[in-house]
C-alpha atoms as a PDB file:
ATOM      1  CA  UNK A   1     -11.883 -28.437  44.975  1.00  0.00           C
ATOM      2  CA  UNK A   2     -13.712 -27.031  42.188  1.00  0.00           C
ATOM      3  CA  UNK A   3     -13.118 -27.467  38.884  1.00  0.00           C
ATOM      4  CA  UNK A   4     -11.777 -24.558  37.632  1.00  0.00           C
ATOM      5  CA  UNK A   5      -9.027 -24.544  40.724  1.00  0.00           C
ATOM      6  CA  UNK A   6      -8.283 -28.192  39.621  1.00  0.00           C
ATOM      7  CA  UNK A   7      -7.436 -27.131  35.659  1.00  0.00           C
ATOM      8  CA  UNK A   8      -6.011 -23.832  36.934  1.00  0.00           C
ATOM      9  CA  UNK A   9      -3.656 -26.111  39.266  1.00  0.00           C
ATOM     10  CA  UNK A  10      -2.940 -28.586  36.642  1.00  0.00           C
ATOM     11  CA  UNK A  11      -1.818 -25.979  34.256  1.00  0.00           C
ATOM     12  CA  UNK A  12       0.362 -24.240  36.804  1.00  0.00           C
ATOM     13  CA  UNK A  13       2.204 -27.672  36.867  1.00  0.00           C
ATOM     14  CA  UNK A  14       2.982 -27.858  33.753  1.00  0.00           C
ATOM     15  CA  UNK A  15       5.074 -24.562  33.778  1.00  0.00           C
ATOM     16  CA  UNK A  16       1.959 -22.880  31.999  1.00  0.00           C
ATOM     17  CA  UNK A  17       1.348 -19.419  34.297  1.00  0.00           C
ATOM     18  CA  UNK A  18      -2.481 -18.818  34.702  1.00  0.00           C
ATOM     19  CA  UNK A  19      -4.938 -16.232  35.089  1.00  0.00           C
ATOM     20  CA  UNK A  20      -8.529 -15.517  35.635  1.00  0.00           C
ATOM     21  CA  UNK A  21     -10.867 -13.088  33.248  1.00  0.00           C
ATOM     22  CA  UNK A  22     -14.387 -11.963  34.037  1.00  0.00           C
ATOM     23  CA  UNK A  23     -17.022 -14.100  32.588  1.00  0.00           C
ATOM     24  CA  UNK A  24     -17.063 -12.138  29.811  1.00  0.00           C
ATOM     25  CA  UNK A  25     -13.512 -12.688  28.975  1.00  0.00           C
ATOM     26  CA  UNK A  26     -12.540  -9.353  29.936  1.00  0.00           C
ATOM     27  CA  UNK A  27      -9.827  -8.656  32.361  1.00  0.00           C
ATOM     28  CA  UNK A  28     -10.918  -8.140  35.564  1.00  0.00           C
ATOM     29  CA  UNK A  29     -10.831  -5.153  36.931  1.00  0.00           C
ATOM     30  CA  UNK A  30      -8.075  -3.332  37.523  1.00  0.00           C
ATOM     31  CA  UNK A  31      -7.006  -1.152  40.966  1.00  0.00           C
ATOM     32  CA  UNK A  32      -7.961   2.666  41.095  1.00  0.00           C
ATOM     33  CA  UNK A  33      -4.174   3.167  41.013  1.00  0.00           C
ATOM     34  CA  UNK A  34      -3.935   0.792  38.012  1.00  0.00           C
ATOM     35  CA  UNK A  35      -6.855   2.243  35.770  1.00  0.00           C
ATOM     36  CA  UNK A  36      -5.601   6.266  36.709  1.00  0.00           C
ATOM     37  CA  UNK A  37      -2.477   4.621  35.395  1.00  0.00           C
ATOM     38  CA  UNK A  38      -3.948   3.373  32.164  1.00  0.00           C
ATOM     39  CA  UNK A  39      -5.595   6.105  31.316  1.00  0.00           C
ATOM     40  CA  UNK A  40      -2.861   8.396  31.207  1.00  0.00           C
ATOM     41  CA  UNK A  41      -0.404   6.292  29.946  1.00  0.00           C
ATOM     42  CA  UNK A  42       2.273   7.058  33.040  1.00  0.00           C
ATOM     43  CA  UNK A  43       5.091   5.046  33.486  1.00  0.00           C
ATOM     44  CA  UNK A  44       3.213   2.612  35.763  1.00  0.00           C
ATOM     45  CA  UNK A  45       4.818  -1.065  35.247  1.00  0.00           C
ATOM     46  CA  UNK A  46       2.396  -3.769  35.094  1.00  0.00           C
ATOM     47  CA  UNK A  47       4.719  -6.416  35.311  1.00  0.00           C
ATOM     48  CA  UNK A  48       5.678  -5.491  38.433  1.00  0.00           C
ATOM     49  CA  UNK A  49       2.080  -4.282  39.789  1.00  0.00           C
ATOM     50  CA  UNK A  50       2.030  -7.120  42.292  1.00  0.00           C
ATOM     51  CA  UNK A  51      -1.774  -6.882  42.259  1.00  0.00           C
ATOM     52  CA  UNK A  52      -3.822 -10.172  42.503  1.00  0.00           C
ATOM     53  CA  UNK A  53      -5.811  -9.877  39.439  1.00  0.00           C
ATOM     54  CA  UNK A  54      -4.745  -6.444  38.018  1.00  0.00           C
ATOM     55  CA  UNK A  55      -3.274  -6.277  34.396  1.00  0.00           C
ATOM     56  CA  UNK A  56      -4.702  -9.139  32.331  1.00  0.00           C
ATOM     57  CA  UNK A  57      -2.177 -11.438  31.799  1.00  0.00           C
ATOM     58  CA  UNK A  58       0.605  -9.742  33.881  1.00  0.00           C
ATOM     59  CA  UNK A  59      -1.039 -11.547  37.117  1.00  0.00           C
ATOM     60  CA  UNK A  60      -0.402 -15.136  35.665  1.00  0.00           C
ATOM     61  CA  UNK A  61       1.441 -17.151  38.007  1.00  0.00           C
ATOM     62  CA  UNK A  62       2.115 -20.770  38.447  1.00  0.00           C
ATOM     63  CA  UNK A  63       2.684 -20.179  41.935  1.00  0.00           C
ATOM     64  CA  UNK A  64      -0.122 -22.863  43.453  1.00  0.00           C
ATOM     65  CA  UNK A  65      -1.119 -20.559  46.368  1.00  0.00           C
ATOM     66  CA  UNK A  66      -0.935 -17.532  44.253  1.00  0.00           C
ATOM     67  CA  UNK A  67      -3.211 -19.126  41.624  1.00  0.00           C
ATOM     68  CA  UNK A  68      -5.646 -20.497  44.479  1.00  0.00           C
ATOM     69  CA  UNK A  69      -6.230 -16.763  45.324  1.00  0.00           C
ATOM     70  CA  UNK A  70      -6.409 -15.770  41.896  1.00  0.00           C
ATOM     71  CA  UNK A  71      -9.687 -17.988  41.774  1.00  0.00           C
ATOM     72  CA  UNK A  72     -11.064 -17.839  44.957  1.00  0.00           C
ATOM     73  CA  UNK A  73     -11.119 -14.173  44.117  1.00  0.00           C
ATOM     74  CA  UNK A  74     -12.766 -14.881  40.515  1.00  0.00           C
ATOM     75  CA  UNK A  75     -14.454 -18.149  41.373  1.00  0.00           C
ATOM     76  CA  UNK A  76     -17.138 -17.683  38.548  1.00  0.00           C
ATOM     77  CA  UNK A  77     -14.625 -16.228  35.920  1.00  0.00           C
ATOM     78  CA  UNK A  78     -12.736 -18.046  32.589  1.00  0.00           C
ATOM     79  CA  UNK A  79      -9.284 -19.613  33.078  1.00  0.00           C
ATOM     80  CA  UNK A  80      -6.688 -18.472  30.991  1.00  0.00           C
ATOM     81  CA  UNK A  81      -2.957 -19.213  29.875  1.00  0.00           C
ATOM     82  CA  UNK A  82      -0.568 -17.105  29.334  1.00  0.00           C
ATOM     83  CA  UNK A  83       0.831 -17.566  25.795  1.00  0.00           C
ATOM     84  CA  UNK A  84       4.910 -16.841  24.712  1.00  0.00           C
ATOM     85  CA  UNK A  85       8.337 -17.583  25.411  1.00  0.00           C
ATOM     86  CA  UNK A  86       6.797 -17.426  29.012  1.00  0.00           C
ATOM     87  CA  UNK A  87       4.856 -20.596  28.879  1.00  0.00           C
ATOM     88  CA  UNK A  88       6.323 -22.563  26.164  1.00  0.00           C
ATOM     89  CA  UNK A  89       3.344 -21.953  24.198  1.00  0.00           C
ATOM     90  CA  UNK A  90       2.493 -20.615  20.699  1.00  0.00           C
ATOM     91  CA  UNK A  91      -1.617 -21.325  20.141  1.00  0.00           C
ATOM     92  CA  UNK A  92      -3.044 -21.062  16.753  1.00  0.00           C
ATOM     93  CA  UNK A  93      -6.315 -19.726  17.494  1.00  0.00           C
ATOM     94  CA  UNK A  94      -8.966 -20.887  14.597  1.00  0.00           C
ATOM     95  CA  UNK A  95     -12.131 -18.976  14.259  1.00  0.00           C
ATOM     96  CA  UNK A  96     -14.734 -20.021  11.940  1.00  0.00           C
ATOM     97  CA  UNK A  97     -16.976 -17.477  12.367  1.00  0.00           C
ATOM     98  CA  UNK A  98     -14.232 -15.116  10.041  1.00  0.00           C
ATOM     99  CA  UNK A  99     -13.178 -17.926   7.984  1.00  0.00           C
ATOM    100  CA  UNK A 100     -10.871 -19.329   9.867  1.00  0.00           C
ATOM    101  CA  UNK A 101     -12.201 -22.957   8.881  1.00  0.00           C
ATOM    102  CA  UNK A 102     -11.038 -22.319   5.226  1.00  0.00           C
ATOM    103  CA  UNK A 103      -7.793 -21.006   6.109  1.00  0.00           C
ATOM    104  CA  UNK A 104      -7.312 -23.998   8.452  1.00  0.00           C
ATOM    105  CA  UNK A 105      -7.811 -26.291   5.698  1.00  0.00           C
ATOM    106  CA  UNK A 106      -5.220 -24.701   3.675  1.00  0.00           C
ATOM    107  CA  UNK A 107      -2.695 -24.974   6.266  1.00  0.00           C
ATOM    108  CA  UNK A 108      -2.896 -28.383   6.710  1.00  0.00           C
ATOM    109  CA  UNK A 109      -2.863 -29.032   2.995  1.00  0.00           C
ATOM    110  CA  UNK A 110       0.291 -27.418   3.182  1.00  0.00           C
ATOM    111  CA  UNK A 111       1.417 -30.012   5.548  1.00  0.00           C
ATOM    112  CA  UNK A 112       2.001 -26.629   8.257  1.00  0.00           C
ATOM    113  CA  UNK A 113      -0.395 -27.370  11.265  1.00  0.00           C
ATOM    114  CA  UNK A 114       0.660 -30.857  12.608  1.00  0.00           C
ATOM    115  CA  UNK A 115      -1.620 -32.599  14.410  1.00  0.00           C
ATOM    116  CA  UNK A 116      -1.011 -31.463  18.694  1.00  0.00           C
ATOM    117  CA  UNK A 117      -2.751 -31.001  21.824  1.00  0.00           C
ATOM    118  CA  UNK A 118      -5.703 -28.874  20.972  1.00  0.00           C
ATOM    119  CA  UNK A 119      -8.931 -27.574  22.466  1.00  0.00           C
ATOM    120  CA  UNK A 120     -12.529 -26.823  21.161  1.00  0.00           C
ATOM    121  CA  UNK A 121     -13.856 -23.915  22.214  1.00  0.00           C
ATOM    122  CA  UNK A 122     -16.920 -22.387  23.395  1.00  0.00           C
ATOM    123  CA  UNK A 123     -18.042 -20.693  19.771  1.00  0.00           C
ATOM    124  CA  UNK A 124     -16.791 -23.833  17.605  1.00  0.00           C
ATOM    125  CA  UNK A 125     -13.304 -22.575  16.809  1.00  0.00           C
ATOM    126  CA  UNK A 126     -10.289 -24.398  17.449  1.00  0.00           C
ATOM    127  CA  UNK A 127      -7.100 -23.856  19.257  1.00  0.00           C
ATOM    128  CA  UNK A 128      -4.126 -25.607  18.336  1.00  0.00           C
ATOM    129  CA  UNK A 129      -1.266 -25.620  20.932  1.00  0.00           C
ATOM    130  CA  UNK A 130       2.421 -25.954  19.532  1.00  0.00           C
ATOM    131  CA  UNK A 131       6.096 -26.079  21.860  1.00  0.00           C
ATOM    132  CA  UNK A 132       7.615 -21.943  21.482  1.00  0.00           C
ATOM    133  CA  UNK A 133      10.330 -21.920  18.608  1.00  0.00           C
ATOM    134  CA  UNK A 134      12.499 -19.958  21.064  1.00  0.00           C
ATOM    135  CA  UNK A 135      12.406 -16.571  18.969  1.00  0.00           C
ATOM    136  CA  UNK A 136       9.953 -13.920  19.679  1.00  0.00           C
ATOM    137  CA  UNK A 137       7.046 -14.369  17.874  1.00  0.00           C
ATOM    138  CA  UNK A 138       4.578 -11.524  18.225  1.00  0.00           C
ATOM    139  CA  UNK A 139       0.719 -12.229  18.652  1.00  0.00           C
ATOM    140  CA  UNK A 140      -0.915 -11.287  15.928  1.00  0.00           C
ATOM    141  CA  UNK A 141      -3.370 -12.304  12.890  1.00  0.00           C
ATOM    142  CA  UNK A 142      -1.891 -14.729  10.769  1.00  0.00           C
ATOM    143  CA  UNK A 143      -0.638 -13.064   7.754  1.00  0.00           C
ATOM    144  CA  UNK A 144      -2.713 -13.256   4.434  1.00  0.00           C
ATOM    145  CA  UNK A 145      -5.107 -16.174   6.632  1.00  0.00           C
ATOM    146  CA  UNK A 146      -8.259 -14.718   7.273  1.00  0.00           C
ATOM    147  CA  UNK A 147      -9.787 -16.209  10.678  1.00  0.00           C
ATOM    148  CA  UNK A 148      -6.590 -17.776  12.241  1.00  0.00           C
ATOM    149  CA  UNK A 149      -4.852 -15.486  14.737  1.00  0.00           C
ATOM    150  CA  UNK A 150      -1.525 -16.136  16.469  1.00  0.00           C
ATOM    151  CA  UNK A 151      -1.362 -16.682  20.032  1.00  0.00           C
ATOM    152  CA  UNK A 152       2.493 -16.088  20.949  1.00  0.00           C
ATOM    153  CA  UNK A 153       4.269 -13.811  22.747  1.00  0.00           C
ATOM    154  CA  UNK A 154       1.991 -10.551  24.626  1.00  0.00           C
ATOM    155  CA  UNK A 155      -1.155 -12.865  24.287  1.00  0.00           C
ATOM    156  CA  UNK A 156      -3.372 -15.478  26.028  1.00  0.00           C
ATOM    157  CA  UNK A 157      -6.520 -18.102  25.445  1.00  0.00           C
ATOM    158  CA  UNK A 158      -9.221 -19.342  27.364  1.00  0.00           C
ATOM    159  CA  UNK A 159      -8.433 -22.984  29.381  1.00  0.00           C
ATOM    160  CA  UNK A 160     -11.017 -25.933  29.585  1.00  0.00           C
ATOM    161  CA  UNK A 161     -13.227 -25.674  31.333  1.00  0.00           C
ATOM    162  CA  UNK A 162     -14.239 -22.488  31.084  1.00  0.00           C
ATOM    163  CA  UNK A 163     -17.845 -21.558  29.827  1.00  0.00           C
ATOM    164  CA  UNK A 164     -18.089 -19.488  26.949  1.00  0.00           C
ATOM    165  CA  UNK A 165     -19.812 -16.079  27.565  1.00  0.00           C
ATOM    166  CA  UNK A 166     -22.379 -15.856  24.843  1.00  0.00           C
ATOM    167  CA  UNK A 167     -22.567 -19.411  23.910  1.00  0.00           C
ATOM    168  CA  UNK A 168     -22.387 -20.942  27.389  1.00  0.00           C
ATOM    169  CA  UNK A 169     -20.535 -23.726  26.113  1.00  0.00           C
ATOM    170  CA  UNK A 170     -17.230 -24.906  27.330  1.00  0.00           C
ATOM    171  CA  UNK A 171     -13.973 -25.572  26.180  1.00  0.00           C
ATOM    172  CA  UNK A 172     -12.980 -29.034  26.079  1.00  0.00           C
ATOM    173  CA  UNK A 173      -9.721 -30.818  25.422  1.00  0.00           C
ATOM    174  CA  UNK A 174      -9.766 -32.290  22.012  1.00  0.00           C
ATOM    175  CA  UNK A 175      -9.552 -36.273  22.194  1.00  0.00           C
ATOM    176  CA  UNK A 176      -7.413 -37.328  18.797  1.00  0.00           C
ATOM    177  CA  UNK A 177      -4.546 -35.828  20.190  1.00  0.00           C
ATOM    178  CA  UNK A 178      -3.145 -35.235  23.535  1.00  0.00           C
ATOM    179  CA  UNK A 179       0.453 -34.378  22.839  1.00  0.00           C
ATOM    180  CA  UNK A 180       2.289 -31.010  22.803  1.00  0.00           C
ATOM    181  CA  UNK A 181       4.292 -31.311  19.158  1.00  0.00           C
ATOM    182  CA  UNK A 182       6.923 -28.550  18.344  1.00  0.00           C
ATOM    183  CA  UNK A 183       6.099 -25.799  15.312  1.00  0.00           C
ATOM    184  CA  UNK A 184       7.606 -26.931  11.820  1.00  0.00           C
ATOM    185  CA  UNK A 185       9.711 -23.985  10.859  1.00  0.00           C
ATOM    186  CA  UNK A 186       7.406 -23.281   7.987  1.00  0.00           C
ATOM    187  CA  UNK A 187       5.029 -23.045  10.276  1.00  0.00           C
ATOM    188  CA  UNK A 188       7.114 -20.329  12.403  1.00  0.00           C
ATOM    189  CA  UNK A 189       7.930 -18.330   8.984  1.00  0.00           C
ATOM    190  CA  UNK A 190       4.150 -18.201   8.136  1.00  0.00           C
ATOM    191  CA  UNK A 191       3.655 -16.780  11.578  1.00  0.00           C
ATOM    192  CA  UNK A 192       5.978 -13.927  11.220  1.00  0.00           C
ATOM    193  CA  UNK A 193       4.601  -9.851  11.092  1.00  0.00           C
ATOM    194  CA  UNK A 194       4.727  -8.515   7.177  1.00  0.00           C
ATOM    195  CA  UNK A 195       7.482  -6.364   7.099  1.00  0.00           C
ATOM    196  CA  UNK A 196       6.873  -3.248   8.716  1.00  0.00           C
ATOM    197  CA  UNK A 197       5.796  -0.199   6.784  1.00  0.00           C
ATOM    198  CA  UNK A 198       8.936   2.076   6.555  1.00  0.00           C
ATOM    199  CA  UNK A 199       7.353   5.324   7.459  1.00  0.00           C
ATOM    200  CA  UNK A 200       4.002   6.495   8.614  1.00  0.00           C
ATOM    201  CA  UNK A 201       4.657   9.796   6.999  1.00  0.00           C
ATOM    202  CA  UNK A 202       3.376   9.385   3.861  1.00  0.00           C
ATOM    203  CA  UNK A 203      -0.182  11.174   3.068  1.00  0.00           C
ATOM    204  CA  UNK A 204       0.048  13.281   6.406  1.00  0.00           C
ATOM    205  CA  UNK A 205      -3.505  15.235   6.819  1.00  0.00           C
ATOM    206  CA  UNK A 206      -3.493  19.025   5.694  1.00  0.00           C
ATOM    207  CA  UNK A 207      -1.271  21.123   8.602  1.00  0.00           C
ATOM    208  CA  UNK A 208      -2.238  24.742   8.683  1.00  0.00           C
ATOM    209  CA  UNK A 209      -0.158  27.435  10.012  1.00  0.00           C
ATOM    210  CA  UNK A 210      -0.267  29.746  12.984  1.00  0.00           C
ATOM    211  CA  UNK A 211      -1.249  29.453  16.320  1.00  0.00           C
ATOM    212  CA  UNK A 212       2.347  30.291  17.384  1.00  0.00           C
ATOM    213  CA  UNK A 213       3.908  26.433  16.415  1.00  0.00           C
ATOM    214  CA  UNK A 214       6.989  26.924  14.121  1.00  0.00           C
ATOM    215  CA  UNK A 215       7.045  24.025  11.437  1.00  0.00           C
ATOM    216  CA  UNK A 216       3.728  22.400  12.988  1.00  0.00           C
ATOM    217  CA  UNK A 217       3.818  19.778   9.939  1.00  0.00           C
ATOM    218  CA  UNK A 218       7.653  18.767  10.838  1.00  0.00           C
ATOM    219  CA  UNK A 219       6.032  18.496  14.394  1.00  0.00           C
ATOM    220  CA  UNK A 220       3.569  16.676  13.391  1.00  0.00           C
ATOM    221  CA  UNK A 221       5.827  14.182  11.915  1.00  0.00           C
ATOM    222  CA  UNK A 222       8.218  13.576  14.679  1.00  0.00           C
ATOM    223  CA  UNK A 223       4.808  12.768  17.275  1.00  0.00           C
ATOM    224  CA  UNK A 224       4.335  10.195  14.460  1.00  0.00           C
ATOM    225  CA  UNK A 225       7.856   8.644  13.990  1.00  0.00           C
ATOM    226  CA  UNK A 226       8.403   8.724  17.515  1.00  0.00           C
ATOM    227  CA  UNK A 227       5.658   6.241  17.960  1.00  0.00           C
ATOM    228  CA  UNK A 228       7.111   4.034  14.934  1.00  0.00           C
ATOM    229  CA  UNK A 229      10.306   4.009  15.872  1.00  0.00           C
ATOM    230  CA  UNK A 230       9.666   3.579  19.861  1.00  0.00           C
ATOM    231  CA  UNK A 231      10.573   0.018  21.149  1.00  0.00           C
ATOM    232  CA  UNK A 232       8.845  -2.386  22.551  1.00  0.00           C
ATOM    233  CA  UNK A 233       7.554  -2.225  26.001  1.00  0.00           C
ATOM    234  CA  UNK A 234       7.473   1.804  25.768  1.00  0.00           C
ATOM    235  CA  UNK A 235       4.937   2.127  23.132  1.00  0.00           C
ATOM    236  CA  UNK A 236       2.121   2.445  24.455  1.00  0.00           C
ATOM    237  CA  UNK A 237       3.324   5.536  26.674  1.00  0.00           C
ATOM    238  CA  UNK A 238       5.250   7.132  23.319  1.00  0.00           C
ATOM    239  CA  UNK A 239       1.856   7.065  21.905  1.00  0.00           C
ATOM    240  CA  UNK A 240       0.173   9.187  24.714  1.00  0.00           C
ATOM    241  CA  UNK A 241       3.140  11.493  24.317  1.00  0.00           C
ATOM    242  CA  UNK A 242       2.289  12.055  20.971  1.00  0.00           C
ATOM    243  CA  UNK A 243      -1.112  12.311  21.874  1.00  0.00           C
ATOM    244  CA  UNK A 244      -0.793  15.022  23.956  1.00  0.00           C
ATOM    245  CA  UNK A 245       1.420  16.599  21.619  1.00  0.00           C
ATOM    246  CA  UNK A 246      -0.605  16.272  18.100  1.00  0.00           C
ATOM    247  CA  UNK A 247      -3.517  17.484  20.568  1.00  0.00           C
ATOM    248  CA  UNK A 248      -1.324  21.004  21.354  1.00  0.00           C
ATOM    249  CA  UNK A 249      -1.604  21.323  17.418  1.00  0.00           C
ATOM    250  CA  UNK A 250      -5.235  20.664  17.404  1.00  0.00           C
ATOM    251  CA  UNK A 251      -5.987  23.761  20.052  1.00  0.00           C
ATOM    252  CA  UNK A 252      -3.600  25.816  17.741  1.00  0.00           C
ATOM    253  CA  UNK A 253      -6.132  25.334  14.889  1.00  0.00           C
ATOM    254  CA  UNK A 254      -3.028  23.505  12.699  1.00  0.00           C
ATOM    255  CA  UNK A 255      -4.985  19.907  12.586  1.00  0.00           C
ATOM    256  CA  UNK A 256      -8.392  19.082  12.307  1.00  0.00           C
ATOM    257  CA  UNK A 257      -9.754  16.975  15.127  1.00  0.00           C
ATOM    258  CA  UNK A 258     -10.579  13.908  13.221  1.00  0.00           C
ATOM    259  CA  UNK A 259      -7.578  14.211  10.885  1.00  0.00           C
ATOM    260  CA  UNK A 260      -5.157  14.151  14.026  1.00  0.00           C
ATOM    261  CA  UNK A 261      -7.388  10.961  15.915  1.00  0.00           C
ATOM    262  CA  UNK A 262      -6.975   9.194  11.972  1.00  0.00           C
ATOM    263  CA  UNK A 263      -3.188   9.988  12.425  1.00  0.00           C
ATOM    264  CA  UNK A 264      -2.735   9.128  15.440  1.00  0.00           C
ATOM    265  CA  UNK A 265      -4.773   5.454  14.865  1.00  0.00           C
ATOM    266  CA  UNK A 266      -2.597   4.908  12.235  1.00  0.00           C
ATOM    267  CA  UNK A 267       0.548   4.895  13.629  1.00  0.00           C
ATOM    268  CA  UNK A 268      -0.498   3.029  16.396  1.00  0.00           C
ATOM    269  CA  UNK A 269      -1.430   0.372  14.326  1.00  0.00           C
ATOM    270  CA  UNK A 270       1.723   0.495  12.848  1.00  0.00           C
ATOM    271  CA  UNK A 271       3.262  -0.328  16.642  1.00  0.00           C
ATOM    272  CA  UNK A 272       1.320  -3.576  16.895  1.00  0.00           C
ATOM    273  CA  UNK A 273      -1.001  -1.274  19.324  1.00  0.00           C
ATOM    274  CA  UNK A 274      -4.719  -3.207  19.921  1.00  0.00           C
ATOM    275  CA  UNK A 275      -7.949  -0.573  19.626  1.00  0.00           C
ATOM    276  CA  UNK A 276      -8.341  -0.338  23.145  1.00  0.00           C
ATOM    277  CA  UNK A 277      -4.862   0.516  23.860  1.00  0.00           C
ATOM    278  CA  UNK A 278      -5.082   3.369  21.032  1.00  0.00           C
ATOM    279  CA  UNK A 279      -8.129   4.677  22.083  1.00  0.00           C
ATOM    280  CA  UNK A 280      -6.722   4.922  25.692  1.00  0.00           C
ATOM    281  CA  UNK A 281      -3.603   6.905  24.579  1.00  0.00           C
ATOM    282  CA  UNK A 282      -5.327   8.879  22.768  1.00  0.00           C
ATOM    283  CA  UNK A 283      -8.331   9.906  24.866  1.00  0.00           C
ATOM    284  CA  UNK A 284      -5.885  10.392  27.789  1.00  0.00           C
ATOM    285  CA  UNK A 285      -3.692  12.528  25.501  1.00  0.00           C
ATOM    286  CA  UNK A 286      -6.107  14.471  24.550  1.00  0.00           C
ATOM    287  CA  UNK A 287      -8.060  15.248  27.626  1.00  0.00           C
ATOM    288  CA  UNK A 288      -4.673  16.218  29.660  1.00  0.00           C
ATOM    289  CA  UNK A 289      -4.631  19.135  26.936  1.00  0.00           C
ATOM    290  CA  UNK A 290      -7.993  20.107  27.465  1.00  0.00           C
ATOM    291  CA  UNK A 291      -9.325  19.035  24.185  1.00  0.00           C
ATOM    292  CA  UNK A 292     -12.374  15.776  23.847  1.00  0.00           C
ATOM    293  CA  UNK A 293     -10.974  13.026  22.105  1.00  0.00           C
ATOM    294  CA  UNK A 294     -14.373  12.654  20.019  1.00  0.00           C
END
C-alpha cells in the first residue's frame, strides 16, 4: 500500500472526505461533458456528477473503495481534504510568503489561534486545523489579516504527505500538537465575511444609447443586481446570464468592451466568485453572443 493510499485511507476514517489534485495542485481534469458544462455555465450539478475525479472537491468521498480508485487513478497526484460543515473542519491556512507570519503572530497574541492539530506545508506556511463551529462559515481571506486565509465551507488543503509542486517538499504533521481543539468564538467572529457591499450599482461605466435596447443603463443594472442578489449555489450560472446579457449591450454599441468585463468582475467579486470562475462566466457569456471576451 503506498503511502498516499495509506493517509488518504486514514483520513477517510476519520469522517474527513478526500480527494486527489494533479501534482500541481490543480484539479484534475474534468470529463468533456463536465468542462462543455463549465464553460457555459449550464445547469450541470457537480455534486451530483458521479464522476471519479471530476469537480475538485465535489469527488471527495470517505468511501474506502471509492477513495482507493480515486488514487489508483491519480497515483502521483496531492491528497486533499475537503474543508466545511462536511468534514468537521475549519483550517486556518498561514502563508508567509504574503505575510501571513505577522498576522499569525497577532492572532495568537490575541489569545485567538489555540494551539491544535496542525501541518507544515510544502512552501513553509502553516495550517492550523480547528473542530467546525456548526454555522456556515464561508472560505475566504481572513478579514483585515494579510496572509492567513480561511479554509471552511466551499474549500480544501493539501494532506501529508503530499509533495509540494514547486518546492518538492512535503507536508508533514506538526509534532507539538496532535489534537483537534474546537474554534474559540472570537476566533469564529474574526473569521466572518465584512458585511457585504449593499449595491454594486454605484459608479456604473458610461451607457450609451441606441442600438434598439430601451433603458440599456436600467438593463445594465438588473444583469448586475441579479448577480448580487442571486443565492448561493446558483451564482455562478446568474453570472453567465448576465454575461450574455451585458454582452447583447456590448454588440449594440451601449458599453464599451472593457467597461462591461470591469463590471462584470466586479460584481462577481461581490458574490464570493474566485478569478477563474469569473473569467469562465464571462468568456462563456460572451462568446455564446458572438462577441471575444478580451
Amino acid at each position: 500500500m503506498t503511502d498516499l493510499l495509506t493517509a488518504a485511507l486514514q483520513a477517510a476514517g476519520r469522517g474527513w472526505p478526500v480527494f486527489v489534485l494533479g501534482r500541481s495542485k490543480r484539479p484534475v481534469a474534468n470529463c468533456e461533458p463536465c468542462r462543455q458544462a463549465a464553460e457555459t455555465g449550464s445547469d450541470h450539478d457537480p455534486a451530483s456528477c458521479g464522476h471519479l475525479t471530476c469537480h475538485g472537491f465535489y469527488a471527495a468521498t470517505t468511501d474506502p473503495d471509492r477513495v482507493a480508485a480515486i488514487v489508483a487513478a491519480v497515483p502521483r497526484g496531492q491528497l486533499a481534504v475537503r474543508s466545511g460543515a462536511v468534514s468537521g473542519l475549519v483550517v486556518v491556512d498561514v502563508d508567509p510568503a504574503h505575510g501571513g507570519d505577522s498576522s499569525l503572530s497577532d492572532l495568537m497574541t490575541a489569545r485567538l489561534v489555540p494551539r491544535t492539530l496542525h501541518v507544515h506545508t510544502g512552501s513553509g506556511g502553516l495550517h492550523l486545523y480547528y473542530r467546525h463551529p456548526g454555522q456556515h462559515l464561508p472560505s475566504r481571506p481572513m478579514p483585515h489579516r494579510a496572509g492567513i486565509d480561511i479554509k471552511a465551507d466551499g474549500g480544501y488543503v493539501v494532506l501529508p504527505p503530499s509533495i509540494h509542486h514547486r518546492t518538492h517538499r512535503p507536508y508533514q504533521w506538526g509534532t507539538t500538537a496532535r489534537d483537534l481543539v474546537e474554534m474559540p468564538p472570537a476566533l469564529v467572529t474574526a473569521c466572518q465575511p465584512a458585511p457585504a457591499v449593499s449595491s454594486p450599482l454605484a459608479g456604473l461605466p458610461t451607457i450609451r444609447q441606441g442600438g434598439g435596447i430601451s433603458h440599456p443603463s436600467k438593463l445594465l443594472a438588473a444583469h448586475l443586481d441579479a448577480v448580487r442578489r442571486a443565492p448561493e449555489g446558483r451564482r455562478r450560472n446568474t453570472l453567465y446570464g448576465a454575461a450574455r446579457g451585458v454582452a447583447r449591450l456590448v454588440a449594440a454599441g451601449a458599453i464599451d468592451h472593457t467597461d462591461a468585463v470591469a463590471a462584470l468582475t466586479d460584481v462577481g467579486h461581490l458574490a464570493q466568485q474566485s478569478d477563474r470562475e469569473i473569467r469562465a462566466a464571462i468568456t462563456g457569456g460572451f462568446r455564446d453572443e458572438g462577441i471575444a471576451a478580451a
